[in-house]
Protein backbone atom coordinates (compact mmCIF):
# COMPACT_ATOMS: atom_id res chain seq x y z
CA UNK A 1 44.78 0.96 4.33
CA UNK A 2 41.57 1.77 5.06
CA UNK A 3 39.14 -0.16 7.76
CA UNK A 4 35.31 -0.17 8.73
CA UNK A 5 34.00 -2.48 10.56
CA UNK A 6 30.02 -2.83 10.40
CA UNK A 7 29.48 1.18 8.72
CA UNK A 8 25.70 2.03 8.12
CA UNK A 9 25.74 2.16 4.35
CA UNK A 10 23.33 2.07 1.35
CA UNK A 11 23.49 0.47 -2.13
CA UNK A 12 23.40 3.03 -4.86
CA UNK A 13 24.85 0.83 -7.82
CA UNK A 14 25.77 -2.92 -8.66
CA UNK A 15 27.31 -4.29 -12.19
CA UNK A 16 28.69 -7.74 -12.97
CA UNK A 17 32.40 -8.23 -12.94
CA UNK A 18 34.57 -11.08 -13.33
CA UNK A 19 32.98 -14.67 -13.88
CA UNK A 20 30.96 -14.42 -10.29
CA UNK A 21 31.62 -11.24 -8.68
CA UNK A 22 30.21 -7.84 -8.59
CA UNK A 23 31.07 -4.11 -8.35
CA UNK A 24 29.36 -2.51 -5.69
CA UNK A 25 28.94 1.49 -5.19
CA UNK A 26 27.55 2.37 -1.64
CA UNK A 27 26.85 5.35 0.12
CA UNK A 28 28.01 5.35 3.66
CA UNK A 29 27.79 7.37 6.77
CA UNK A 30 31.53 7.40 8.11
CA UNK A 31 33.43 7.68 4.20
CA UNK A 32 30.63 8.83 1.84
CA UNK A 33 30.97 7.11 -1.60
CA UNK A 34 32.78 3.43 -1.62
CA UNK A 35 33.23 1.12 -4.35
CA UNK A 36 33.72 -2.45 -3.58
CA UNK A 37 34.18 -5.83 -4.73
CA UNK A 38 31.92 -8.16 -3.60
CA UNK A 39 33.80 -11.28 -4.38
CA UNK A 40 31.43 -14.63 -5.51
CA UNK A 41 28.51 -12.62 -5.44
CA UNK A 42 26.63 -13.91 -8.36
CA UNK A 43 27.45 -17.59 -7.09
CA UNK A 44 23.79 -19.35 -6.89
CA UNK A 45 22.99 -20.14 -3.14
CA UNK A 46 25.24 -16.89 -2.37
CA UNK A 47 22.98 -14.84 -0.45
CA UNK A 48 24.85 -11.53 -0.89
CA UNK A 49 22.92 -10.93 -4.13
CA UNK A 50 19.72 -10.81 -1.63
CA UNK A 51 21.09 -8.79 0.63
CA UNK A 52 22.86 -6.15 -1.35
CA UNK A 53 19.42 -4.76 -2.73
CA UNK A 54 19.22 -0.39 -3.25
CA UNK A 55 16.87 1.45 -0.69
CA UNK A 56 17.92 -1.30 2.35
CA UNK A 57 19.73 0.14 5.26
CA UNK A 58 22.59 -2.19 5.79
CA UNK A 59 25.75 -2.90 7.75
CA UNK A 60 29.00 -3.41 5.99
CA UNK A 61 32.76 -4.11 6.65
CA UNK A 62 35.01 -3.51 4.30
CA UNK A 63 38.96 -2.65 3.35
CA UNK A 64 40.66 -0.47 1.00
CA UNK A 65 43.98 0.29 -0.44
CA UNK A 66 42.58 2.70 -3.42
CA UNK A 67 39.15 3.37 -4.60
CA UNK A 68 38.36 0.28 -5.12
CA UNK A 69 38.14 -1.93 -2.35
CA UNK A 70 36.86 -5.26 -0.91
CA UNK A 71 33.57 -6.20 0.92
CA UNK A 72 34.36 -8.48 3.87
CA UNK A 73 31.07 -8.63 5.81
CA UNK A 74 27.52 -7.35 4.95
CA UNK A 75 24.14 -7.32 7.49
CA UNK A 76 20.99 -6.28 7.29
CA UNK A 77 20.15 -2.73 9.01
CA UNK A 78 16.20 -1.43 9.95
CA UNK A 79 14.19 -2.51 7.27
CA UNK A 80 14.06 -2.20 3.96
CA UNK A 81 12.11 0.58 2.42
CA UNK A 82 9.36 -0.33 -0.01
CA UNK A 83 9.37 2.26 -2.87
CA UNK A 84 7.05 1.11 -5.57
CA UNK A 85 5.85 3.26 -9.22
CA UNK A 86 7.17 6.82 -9.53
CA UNK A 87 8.95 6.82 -6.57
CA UNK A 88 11.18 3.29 -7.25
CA UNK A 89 12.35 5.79 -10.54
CA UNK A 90 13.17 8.96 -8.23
CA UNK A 91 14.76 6.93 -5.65
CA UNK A 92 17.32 5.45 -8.30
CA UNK A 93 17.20 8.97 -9.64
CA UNK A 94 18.89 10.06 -6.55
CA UNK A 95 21.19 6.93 -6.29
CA UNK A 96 22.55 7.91 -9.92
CA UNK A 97 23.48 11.20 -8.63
CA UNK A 98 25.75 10.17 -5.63
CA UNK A 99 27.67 7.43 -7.61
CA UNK A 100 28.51 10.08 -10.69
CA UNK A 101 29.03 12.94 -8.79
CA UNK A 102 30.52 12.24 -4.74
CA UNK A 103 34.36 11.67 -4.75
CA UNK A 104 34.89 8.26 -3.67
CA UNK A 105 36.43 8.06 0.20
CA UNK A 106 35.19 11.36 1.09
CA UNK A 107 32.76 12.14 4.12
CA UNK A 108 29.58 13.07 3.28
CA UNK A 109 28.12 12.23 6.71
CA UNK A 110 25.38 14.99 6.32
CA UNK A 111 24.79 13.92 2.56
CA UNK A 112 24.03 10.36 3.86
CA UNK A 113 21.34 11.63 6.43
CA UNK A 114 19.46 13.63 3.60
CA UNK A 115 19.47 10.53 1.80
CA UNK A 116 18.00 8.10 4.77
CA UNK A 117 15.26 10.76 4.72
CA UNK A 118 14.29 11.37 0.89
CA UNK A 119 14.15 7.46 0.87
CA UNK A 120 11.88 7.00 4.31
CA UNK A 121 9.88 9.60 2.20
CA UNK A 122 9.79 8.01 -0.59
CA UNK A 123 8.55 4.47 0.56
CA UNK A 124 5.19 6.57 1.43
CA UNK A 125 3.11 6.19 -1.60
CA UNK A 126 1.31 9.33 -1.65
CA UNK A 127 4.34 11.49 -1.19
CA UNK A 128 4.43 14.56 -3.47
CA UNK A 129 7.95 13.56 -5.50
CA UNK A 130 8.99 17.40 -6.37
CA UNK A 131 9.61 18.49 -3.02
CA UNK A 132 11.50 15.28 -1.72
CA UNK A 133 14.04 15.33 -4.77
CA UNK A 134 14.14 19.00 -4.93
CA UNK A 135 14.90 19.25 -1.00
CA UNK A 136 17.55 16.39 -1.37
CA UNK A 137 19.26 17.12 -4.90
CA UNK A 138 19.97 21.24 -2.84
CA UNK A 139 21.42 19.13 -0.16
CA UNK A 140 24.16 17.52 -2.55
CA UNK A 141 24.49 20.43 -4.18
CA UNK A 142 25.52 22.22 -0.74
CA UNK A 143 27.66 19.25 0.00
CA UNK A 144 29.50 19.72 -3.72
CA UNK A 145 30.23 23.37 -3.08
CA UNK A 146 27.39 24.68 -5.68
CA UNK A 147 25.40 26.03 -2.79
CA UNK A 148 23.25 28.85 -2.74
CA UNK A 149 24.86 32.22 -1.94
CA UNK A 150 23.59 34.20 1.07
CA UNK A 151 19.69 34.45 0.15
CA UNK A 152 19.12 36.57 3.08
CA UNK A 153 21.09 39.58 1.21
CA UNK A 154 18.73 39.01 -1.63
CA UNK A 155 15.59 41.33 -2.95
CA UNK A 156 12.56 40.04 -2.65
CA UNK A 157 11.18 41.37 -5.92
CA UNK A 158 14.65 41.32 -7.43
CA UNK A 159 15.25 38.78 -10.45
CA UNK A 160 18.60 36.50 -10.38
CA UNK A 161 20.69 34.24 -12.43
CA UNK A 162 22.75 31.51 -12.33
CA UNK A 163 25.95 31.53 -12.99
CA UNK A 164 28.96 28.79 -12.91
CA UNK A 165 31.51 30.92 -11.61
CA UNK A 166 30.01 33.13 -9.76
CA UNK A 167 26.71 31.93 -8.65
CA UNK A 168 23.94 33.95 -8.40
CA UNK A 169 24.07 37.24 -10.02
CA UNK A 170 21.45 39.97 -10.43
CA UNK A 171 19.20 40.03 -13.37
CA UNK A 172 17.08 42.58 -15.44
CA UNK A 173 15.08 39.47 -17.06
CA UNK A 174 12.00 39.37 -15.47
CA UNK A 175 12.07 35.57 -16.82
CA UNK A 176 15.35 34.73 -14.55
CA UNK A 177 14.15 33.61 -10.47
CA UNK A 178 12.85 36.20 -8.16
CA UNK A 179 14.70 36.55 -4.87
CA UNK A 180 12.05 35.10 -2.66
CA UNK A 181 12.01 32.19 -4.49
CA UNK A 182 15.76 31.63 -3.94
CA UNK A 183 14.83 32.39 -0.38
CA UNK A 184 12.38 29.80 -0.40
CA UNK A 185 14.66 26.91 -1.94
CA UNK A 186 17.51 27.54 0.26
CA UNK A 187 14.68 27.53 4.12
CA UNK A 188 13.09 23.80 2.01
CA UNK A 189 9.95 25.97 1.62
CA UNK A 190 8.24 24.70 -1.35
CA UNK A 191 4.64 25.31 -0.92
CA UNK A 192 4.16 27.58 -3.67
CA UNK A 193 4.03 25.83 -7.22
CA UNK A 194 6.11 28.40 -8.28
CA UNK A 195 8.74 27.61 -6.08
CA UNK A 196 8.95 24.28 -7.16
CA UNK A 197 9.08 25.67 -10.90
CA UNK A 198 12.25 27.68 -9.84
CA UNK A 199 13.97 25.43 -7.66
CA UNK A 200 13.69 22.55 -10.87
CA UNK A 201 15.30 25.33 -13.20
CA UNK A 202 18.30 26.06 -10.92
CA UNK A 203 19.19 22.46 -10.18
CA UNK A 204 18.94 21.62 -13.57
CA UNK A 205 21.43 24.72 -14.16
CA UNK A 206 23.80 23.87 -11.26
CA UNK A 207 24.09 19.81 -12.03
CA UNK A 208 24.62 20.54 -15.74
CA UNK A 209 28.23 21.65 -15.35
CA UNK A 210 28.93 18.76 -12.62
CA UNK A 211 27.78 15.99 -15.48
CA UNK A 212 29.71 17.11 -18.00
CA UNK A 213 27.17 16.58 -20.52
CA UNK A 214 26.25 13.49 -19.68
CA UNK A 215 22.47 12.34 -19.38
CA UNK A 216 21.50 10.59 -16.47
CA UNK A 217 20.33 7.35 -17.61
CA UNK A 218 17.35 7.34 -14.75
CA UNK A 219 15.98 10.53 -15.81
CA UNK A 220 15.97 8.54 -19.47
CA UNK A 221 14.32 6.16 -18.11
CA UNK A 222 11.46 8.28 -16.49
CA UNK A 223 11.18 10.26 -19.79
CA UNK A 224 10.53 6.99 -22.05
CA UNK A 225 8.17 5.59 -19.51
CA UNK A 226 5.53 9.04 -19.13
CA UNK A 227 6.11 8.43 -23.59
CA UNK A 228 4.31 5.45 -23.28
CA UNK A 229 7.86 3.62 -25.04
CA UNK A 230 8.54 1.30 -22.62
């Protein structure tokens, strides 16, 4: 069985379950994704449901037998970060990506530093969004084992694809990404607009295998919002 006993952790995901409890997703430092129950949660005068808020460094002990386990004990960490507009949408942008795509019980220790730091980011409100989720969704992507390939043996002129099996393969498309640009996305060097451009292209190419053709209901969400439909 597994044990922690007060892990720094994050909530990424809560739904109903039961009559009064809930299921809980969390990222945390020592075991990367956990899923817990967090029994009489929904209870009125419970003060889990205030505690157990996304984007709030917290403390948590918990137990586990499988992959779904049981919270025990849960404390407030630092403080909460204040995200607010755009940047509530990216930051539950992000969480959506670690709950459908990290395999539960496995450390992510480096993935859970990236994180504290898109979200400290993202509680600024003049923060420019494209870098912060560009910087962080590479991160997972390293973590995942779609990582970049060795941009330093890469042309600087030279044009390159994606590809699923083999990564990045040269191109003769002058439309696929030049090699600096790859060069810039894998030093976090996004200064150039065009950069950015790229580096939103080959995310977009490396997470669509890992969803399975699933759309991310956040990214939904953002989409319906700039449409004026919600």
């Amino acid at each position: 069985m597994l044990r922690a006993q007060l892990e720094p952790a994050y909530v990424l995901n809560r739904r109903p379950y039961r009559e009064d409890s809930a299921l809980v997703d969390l990222l945390t430092q020592q075991h990367g994704l956990v899923r817990l129950v967090a029994r009489g949660m929904r209870r009125k005068k419970q003060p889990l449901g205030a505690i157990l808020q996304p984007f709030a460094p917290l403390l948590i002990s918990w137990q586990s037998k499988s992959d779904l386990g049981q919270l025990q004990q849960v404390e407030a960490g630092n403080q909460a970060f204040a995200l607010t507009g755009d940047n509530t949408l990216a930051g539950f942008y992000l969480n959506e990506l670690l709950y459908r795509l990290l395999t539960p019980l496995e450390s992510a220790g480096a993935v859970f530093a990236h994180y504290g730091a898109a979200i400290a980011q993202l509680a600024q409100p003049t923060v420019k969004l494209e870098p912060v989720l560009r910087q962080f969704e590479h991160a997972l992507l390293d973590h995942l084992g779609y990582g970049l390939s060795d941009t330093q043996q890469l042309v600087d002129d030279g044009f390159y694809l994606w590809e699923p099996q083999q990564g990045l393969v040269p191109s003769e498309y002058d439309s696929a990404i030049k090699g600096w640009h790859l060069q810039c996305i894998e030093s976090s060097d996004y200064a150039d607009e065009a950069v950015l451009r790229a580096a939103k292209i080959l995310t977009r190419q490396r997470l669509e295998p890992l969803l399975a053709g699933r759309p991310l209901q956040s990214r939904q969400v953002w989409l319906q919002m700039k449409r004026g439909k919600v």
